[in-house]
Protein backbone atom coordinates (compact mmCIF):
# COMPACT_ATOMS: atom_id res chain seq x y z
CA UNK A 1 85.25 183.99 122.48
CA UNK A 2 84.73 186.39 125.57
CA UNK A 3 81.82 187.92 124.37
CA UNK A 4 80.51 184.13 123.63
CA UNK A 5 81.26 183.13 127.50
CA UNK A 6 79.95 186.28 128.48
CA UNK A 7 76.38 185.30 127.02
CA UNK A 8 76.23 182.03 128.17
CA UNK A 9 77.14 183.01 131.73
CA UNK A 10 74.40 185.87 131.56
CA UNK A 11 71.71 183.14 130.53
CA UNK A 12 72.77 180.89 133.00
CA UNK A 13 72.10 183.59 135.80
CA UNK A 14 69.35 184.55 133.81
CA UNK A 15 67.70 180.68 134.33
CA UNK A 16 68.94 180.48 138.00
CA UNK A 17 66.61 183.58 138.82
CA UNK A 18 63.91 182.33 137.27
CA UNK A 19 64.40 178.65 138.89
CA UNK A 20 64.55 180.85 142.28
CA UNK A 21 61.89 182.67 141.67
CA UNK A 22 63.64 185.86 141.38
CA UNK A 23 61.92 187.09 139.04
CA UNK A 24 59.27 186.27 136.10
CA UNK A 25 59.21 185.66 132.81
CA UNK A 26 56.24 187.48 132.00
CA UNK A 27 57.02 190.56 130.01
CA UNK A 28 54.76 191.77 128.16
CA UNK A 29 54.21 194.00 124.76
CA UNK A 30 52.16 196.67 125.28
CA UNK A 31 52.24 198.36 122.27
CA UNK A 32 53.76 197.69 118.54
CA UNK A 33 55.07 200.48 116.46
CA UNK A 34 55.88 201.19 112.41
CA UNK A 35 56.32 203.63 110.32
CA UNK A 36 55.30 206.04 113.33
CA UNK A 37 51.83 204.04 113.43
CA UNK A 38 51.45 202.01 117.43
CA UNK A 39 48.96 199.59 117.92
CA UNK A 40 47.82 198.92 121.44
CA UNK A 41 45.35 196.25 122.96
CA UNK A 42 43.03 195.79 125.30
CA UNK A 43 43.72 193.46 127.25
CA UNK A 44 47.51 193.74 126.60
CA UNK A 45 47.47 189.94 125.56
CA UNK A 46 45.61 186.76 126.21
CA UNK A 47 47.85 184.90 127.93
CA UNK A 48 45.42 182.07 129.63
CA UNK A 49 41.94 181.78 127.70
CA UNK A 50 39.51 178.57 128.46
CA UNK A 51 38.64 176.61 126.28
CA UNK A 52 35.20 177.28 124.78
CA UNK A 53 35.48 180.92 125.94
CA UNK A 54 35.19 183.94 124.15
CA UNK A 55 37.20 187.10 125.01
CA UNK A 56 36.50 190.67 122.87
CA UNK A 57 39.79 192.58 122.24
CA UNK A 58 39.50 196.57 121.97
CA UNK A 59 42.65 197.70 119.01
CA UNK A 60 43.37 201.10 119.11
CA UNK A 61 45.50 202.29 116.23
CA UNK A 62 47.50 205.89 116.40
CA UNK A 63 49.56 207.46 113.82
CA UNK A 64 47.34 206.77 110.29
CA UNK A 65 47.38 209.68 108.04
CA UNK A 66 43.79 211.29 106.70
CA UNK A 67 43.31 213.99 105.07
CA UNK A 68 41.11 216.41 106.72
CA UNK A 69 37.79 215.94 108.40
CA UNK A 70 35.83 215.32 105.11
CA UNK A 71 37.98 213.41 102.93
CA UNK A 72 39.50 210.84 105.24
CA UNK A 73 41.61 207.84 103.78
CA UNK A 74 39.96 204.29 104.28
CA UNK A 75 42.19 201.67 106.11
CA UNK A 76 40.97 198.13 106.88
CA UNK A 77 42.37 195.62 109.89
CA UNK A 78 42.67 192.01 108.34
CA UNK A 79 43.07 189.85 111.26
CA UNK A 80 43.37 185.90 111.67
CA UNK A 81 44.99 183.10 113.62
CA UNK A 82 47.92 181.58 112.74
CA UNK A 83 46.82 178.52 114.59
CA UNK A 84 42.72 178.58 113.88
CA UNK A 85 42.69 174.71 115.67
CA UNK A 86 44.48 176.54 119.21
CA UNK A 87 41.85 179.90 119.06
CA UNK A 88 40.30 181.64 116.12
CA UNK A 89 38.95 185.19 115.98
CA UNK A 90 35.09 185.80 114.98
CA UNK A 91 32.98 188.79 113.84
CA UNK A 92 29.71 188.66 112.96
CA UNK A 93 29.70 185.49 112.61
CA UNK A 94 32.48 185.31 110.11
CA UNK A 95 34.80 182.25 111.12
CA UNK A 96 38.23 182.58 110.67
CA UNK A 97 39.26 185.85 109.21
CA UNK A 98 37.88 189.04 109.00
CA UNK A 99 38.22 192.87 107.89
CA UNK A 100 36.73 195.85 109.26
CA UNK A 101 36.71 199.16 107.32
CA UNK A 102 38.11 201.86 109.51
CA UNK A 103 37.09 204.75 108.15
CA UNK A 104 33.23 203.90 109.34
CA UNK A 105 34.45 204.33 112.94
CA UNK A 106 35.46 207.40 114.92
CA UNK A 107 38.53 209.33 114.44
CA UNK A 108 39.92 211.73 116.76
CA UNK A 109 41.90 214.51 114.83
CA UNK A 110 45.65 215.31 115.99
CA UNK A 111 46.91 217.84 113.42
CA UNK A 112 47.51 215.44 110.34
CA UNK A 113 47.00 212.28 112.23
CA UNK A 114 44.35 210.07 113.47
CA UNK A 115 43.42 207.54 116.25
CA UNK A 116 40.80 204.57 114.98
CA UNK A 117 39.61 201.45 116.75
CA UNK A 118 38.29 198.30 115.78
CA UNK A 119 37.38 194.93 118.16
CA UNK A 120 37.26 191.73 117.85
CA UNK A 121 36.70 188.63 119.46
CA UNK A 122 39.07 185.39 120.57
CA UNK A 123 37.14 182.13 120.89
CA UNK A 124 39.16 179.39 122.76
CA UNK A 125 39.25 176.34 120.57
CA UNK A 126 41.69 173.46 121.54
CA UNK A 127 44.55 173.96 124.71
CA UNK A 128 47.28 175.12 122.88
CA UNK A 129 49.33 178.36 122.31
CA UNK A 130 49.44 180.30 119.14
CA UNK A 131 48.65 184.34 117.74
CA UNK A 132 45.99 186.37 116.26
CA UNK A 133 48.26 188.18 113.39
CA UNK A 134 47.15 192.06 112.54
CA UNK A 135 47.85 194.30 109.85
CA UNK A 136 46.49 197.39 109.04
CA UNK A 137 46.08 198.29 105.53
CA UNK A 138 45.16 201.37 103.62
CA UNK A 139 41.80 200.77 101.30
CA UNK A 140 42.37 198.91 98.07
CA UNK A 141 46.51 198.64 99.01
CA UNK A 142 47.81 195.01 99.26
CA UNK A 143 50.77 195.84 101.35
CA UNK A 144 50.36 196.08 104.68
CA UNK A 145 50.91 199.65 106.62
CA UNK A 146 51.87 198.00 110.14
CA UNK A 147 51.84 194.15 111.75
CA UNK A 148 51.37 193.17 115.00
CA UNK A 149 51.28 189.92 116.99
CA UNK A 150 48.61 189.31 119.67
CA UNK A 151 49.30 186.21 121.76
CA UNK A 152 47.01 183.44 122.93
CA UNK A 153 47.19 180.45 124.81
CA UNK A 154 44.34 178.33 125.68
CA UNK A 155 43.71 175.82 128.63
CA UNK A 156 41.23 173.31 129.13
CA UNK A 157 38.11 174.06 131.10
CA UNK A 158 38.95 173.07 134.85
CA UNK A 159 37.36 169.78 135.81
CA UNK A 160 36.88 167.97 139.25
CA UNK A 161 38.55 165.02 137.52
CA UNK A 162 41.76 167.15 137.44
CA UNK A 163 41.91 167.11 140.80
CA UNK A 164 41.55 163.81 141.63
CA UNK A 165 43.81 162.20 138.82
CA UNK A 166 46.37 164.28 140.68
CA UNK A 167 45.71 163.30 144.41
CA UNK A 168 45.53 159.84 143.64
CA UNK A 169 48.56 160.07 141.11
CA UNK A 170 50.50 161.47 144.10
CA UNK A 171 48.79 158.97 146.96
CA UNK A 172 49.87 156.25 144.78
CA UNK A 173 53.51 157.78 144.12
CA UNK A 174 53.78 157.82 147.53
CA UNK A 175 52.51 154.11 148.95
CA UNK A 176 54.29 152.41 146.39
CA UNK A 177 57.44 154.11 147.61
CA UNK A 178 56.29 152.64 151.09
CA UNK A 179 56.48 149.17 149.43
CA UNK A 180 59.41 149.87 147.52
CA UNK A 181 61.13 150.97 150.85
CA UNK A 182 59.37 147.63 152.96
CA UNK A 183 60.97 145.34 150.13
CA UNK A 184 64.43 147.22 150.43
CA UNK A 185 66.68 145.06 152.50
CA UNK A 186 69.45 146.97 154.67
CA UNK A 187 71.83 143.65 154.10
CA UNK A 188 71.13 143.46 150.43
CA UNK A 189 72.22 146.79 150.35
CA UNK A 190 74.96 147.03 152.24
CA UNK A 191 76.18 143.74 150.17
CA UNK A 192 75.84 145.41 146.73
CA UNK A 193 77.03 148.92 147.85
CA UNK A 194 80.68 146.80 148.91
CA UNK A 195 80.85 145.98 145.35
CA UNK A 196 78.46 148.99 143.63
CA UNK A 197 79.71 148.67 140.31
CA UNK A 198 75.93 148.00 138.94
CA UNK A 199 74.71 151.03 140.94
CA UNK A 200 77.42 152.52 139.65
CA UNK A 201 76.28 151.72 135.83
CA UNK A 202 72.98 152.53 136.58
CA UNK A 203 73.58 156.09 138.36
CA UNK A 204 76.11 157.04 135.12
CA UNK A 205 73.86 155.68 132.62
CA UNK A 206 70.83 157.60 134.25
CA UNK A 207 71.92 160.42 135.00
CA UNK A 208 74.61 161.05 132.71
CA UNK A 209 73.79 159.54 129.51
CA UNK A 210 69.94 159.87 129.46
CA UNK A 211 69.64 163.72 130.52
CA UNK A 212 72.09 164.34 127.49
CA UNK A 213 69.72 161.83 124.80
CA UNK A 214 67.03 163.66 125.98
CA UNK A 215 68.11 167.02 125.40
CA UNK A 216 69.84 166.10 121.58
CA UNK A 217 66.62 164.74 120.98
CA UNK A 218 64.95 167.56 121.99
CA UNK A 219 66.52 169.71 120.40
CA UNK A 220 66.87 168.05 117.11
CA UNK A 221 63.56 166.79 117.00
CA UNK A 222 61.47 169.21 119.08
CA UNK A 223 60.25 172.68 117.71
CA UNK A 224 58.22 173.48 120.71
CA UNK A 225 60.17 174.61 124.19
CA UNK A 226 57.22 173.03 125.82
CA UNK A 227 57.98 169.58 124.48
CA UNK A 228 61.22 170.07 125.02
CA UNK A 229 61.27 170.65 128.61
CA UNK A 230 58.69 167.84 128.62
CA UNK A 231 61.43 165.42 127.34
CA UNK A 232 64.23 166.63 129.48
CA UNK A 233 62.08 166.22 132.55
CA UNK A 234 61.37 162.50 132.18
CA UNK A 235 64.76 162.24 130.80
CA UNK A 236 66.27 163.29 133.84
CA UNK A 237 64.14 161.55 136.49
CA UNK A 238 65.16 158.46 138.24
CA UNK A 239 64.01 155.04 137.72
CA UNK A 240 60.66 153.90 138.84
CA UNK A 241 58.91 150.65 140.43
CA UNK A 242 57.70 149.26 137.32
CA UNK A 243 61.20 148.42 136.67
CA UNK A 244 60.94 146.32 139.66
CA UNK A 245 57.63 144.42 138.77
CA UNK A 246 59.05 143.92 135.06
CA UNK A 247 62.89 142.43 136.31
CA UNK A 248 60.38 140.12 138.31
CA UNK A 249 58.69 138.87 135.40
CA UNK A 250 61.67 138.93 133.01
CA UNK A 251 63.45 136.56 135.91
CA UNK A 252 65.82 138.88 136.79
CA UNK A 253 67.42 140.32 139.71
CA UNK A 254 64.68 141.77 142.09
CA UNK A 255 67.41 142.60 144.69
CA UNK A 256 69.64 144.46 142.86
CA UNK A 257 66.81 146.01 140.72
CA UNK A 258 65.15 147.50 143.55
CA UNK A 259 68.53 148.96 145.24
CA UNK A 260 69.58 150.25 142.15
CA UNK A 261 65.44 152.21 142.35
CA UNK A 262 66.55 153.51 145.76
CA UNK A 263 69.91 154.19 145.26
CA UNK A 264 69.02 156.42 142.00
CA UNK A 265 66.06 157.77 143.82
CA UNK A 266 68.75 159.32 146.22
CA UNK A 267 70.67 160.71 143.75
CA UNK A 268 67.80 162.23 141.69
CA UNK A 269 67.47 164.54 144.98
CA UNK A 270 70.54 166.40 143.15
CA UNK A 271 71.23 165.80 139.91
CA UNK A 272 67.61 166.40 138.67
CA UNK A 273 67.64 169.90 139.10
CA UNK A 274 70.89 169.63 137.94
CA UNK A 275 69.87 168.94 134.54
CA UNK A 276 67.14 170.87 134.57
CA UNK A 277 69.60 173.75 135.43
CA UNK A 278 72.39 172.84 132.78
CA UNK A 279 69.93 172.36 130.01
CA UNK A 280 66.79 174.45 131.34
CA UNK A 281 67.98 177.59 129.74
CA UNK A 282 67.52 176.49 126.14
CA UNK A 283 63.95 175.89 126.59
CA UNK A 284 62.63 178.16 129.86
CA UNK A 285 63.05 181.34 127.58
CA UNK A 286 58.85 181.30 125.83
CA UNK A 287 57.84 179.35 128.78
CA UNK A 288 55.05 180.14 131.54
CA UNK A 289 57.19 178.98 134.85
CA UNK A 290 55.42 179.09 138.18
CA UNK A 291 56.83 181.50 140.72
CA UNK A 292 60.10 179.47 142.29
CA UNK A 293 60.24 175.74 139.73
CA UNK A 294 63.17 174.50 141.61
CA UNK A 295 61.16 174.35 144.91
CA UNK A 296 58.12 172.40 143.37
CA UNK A 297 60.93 170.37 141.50
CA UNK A 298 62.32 169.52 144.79
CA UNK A 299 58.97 168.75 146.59
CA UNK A 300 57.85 166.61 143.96
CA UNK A 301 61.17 164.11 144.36
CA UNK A 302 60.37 164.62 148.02
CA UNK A 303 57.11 162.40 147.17
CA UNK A 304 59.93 159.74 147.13
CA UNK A 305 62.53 159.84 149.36
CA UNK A 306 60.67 160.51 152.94
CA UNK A 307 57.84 157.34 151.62
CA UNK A 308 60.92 155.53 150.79
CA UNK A 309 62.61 155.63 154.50
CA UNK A 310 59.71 155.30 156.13
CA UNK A 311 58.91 151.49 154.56
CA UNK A 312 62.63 151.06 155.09
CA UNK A 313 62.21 151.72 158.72
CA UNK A 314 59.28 149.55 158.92
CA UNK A 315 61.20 146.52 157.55
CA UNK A 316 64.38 147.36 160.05
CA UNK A 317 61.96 147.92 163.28
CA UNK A 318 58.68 146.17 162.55
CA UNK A 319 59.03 143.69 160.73
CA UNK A 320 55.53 142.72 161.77
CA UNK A 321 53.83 146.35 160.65
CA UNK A 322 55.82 145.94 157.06
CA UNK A 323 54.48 142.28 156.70
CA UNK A 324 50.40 143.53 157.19
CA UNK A 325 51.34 147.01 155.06
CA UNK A 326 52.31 144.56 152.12
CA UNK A 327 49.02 142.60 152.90
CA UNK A 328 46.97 145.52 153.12
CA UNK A 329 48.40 147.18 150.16
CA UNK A 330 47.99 144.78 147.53
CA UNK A 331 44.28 144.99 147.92
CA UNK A 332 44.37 148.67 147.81
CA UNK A 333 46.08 148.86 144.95
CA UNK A 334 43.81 147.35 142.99
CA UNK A 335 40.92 149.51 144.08
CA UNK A 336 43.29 152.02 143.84
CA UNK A 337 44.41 151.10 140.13
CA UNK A 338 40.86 150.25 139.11
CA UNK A 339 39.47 153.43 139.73
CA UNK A 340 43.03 155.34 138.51
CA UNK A 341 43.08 153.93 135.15
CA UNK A 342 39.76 155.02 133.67
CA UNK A 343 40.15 158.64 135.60
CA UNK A 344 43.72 159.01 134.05
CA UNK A 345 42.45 157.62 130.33
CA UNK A 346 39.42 160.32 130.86
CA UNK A 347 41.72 163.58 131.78
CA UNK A 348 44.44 163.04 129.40
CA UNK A 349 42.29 162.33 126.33
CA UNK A 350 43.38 165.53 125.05
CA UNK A 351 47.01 163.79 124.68
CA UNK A 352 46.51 161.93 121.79
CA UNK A 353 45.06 165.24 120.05
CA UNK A 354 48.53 166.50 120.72
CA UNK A 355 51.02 163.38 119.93
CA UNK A 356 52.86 163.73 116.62
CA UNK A 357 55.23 161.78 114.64
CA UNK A 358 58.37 163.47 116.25
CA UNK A 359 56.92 163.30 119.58
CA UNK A 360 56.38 159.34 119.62
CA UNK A 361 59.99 159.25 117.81
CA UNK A 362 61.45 160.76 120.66
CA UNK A 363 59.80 157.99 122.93
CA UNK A 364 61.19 155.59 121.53
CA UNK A 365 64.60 157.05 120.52
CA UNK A 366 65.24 157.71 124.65
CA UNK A 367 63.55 154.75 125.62
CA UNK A 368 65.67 151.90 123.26
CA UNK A 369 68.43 154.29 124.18
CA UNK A 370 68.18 153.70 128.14
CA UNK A 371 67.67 149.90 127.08
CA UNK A 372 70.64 149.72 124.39
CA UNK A 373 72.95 151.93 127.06
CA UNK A 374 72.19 149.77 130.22
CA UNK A 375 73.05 146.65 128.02
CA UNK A 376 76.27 147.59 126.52
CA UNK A 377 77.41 148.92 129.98
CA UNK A 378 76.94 145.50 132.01
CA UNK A 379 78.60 143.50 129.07
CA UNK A 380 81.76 145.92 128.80
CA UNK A 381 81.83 145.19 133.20
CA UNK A 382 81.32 141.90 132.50
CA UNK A 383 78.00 141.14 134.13
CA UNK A 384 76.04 138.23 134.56
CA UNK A 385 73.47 137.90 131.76
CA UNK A 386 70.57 137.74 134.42
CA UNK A 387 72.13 141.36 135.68
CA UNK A 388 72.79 143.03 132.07
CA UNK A 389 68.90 142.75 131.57
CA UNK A 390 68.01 143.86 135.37
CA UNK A 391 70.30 146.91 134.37
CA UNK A 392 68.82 147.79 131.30
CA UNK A 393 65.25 147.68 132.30
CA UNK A 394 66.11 150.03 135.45
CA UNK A 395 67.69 152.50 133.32
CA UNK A 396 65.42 152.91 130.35
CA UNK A 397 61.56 152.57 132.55
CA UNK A 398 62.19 156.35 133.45
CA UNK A 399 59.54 157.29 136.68
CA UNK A 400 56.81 158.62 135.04
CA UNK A 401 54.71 159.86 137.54
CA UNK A 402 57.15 162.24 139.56
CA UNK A 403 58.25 163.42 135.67
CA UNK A 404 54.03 164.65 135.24
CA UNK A 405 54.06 165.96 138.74
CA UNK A 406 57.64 168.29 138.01
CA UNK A 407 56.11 169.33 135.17
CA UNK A 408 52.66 170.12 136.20
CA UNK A 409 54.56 172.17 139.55
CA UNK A 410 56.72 173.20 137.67
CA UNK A 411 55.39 175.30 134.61
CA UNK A 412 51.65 177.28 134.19
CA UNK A 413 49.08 176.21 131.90
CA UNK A 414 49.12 175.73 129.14
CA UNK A 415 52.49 174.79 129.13
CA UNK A 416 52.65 172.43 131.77
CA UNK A 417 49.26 170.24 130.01
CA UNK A 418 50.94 170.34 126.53
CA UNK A 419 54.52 169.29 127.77
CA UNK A 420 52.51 166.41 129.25
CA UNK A 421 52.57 165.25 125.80
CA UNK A 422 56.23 164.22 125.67
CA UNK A 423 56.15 162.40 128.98
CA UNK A 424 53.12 160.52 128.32
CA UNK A 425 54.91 159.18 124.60
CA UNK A 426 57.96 158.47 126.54
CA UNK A 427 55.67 156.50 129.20
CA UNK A 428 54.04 154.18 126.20
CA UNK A 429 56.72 153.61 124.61
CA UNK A 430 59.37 152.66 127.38
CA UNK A 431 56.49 150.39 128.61
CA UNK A 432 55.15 148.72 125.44
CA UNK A 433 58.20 146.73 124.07
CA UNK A 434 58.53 145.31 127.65
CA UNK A 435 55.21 144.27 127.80
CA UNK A 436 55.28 142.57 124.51
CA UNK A 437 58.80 140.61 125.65
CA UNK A 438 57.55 139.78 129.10
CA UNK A 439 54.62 137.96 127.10
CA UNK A 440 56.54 136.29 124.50
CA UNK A 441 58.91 135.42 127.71
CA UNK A 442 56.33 134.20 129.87
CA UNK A 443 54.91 131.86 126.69
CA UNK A 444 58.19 130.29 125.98
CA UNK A 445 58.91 129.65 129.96
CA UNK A 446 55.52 127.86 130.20
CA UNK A 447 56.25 125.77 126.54
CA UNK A 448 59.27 125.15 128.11
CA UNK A 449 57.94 123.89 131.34
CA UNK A 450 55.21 121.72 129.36
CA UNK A 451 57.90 120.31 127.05
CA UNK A 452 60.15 119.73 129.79
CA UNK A 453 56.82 117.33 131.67
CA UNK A 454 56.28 115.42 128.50
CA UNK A 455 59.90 114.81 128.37
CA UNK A 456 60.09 113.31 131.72
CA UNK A 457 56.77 111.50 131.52
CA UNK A 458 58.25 110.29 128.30
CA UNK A 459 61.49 108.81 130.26
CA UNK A 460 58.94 107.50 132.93
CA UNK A 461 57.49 105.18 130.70
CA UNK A 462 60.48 104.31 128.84
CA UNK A 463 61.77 103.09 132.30
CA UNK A 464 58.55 101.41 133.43
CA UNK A 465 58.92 99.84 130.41
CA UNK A 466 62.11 98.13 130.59
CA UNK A 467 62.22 96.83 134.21
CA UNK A 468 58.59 95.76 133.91
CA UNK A 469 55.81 96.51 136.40
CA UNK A 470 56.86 96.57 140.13
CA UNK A 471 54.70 94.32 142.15
């Protein structure tokens, strides 16, 4: 039981110093040794490749018995990648795997020992991480003498696109926390805060309940850390305005719905690194994390708050600035929008290469979860109907776009681009059963509306027809 605390408490302060920057995660294996054989590399290991690239590797292998310096023993070095799809290895234009004879090379004599070499080369296929597996094996012997790992990861080529999906991802972040902040009403604020038990709801169910789904799921579900981290990210992350534009459409309440936004937007200041902290640890251990996480997790929710109280200040003290910002910003957001979209299709094409059955299940697992959870809470408190649903939708419509920027801050490449994956699935499939309702709604309110005109030009005539024309 000690020994079990003990651990726990050493990984904890083990994740804290990474998340501080303390120090990194990089450690390295220089060397790999059996049966008194080492192998080393050169480079030491391939830890960012691009795409497309190719990278020769120098093996040196120490230790192999020969004979003397005219009868040597023949040893061969099979090597191939365990993920041929991430990076493959090539020799001669052999594809895939390959062995070199090392008796044909040089051998350096060391009493009954020798040192041979052998290279080969690492073509970047697909971003990814994955090995090149070696074995050494004496001529005409199907056991191997000595394996050895080499890592790989691969990133895509950099692209001017990149950049600009994330300026205007973040320049969008930020004006539409503006408007959030403009549409924020001190009164309406005060007035729910006297009575906060939907904040309350929403804050518990957010931050309590889907931080905890999305690391069972993760865990259960997930193999890679990556994906993981991916899902705890956007799992922990407050709501965002589409919640607002979707209570809107689904007629309910827009007042409550976007003080329940701000309210959690506050909170996330805290209990998003929180999570990240608590849970972190089971998934930070194989990860590339940039120097100090915590900071860049903390600048990225500071894309919200400042925003936030500055269109909040607007409304309060002028009222006539906030009224020409909303103006104004309706037109830029659809120039802004139009020319997002196809950029944001265009950089994360390489998304869909990566989306697997578990990773969609886990988007809609957390999702329906955040919508089931937000539900059951405001009937057990005895909400109004039109305030269940506002609940619901503001707890499971997780804020995508500050999950993408923690992650991108807040791990290397390739890491950060494949646990991209897990908050994309999350954003499609939180989105697309509201979308489909909000249609079906928005049919039957305008059947309804038609059905309820025929009715009354129905009951118009009926009348007209009893009393007779009026003269």
């Amino acid at each position: 039981m000690i020994s079990t605390t003990l651990t726990a408490t050493v990984s904890r302060l083990h994740l804290l110093s990474l998340l501080l920057g303390i120090h990194s995660v990089h450690e390295t294996t220089t060397s790999q040794t059996g049966n008194g054989i080492q192998l080393t590399f050169e480079p030491k290991e391939l830890r960012v490749i691009t795409a497309g690239d190719k990278h020769p590797v120098l093996c040196n292998v120490t230790g192999l018995a020969h004979e003397n310096d005219t009868m040597r023993k023949a040893y061969v070095l099979s090597v191939h990648s365990a993920d041929s799809s991430v990076a493959n290895v090539n020799k001669a234009n052999i594809p895939l795997q390959y062995t070199t004879t090392l008796s044909q090379m040089s051998v350096s004599q060391n009493n009954t020992y020798a040192t041979l070499y052998a290279n080969f080369t690492v073509i970047g296929e697909f971003i990814g991480k994955t090995q090149i597996d070696i074995v050494v094996f004496e001529n005409d012997s199907k056991e191997g003498i000595i394996h050895a790992e080499y890592k790989v990861g691969v990133v895509r080529k950099p692209e001017p696109t990149t950049t600009i999906f994330y300026i205007l991802l973040v320049i969008i972040l930020a004006l539409a926390n503006v408007y959030m902040g403009i549409k924020t009403e001190f009164d309406i604020v005060k007035e729910v805060l006297k009575k906060p038990i939907q904040p309350a709801i929403g804050v518990c169910s957010q931050f309590l309940g889907m931080p905890c789904m999305a690391f069972g799921l993760a865990k259960l579900l997930l193999r890679k850390n990556y994906l993981g981290f991916g899902l705890l990210a956007i799992g922990s992350c407050p709501g965002g305005g589409a919640s607002n534009i979707f209570t809107y459409l689904l007629d309910g309440d827009i007042s409550l719905s976007v003080t329940m936004t701000f309210i959690s937007t506050i909170v996330a200041l805290g209990m998003t690194p929180f999570w990240i902290w608590v849970f972190g640890r089971y998934f930070m251990e194989s990860l590339e994390v940039t120097g100090a996480p915590s900071l860049h997790i903390l600048q990225s929710l500071a894309l919200i708050i400042p925003p936030v109280c500055i269109g909040m200040l607007l409304q309060k003290f002028r009222p006539t600035w906030a009224g020409n910002f909303v103006k104004v910003m309706r037109v830029v957001f659809i120039i802004l929008f139009l020319g997002f979209f196809p950029i944001a299709i265009y950089v994360n094409l390489y998304i869909w290469r990566l989306l697997t059955g578990r990773t969609i299940l886990c988007g809609v697992l957390l999702s329906t979860s955040g919508y089931v959870l937000g539900t059951i809470l405001g009937f057990i408190f005895r909400q109004k109907w039109k305030r269940v649903r506002t609940i619901a939708i503001e707890v499971g419509l997780q804020n995508v776009g500050v999950a993408m920027v923690i992650v991108r801050f807040a791990l290397e490449s390739p890491d950060s681009d494949l646990a991209v994956s897990t908050v994309v699935s999350c954003a499609i499939m939180q989105t697309l059963p509201l979308l489909i309702v909000t249609i079906v709604y928005q049919i039957y309110k305008k059947c309804q509306r038609k059905s309820g005109m025929t009715k009354l030009d129905d009951d118009s005539r009926e009348h007209l027809s009893k009393d007779g024309p009026v003269n």
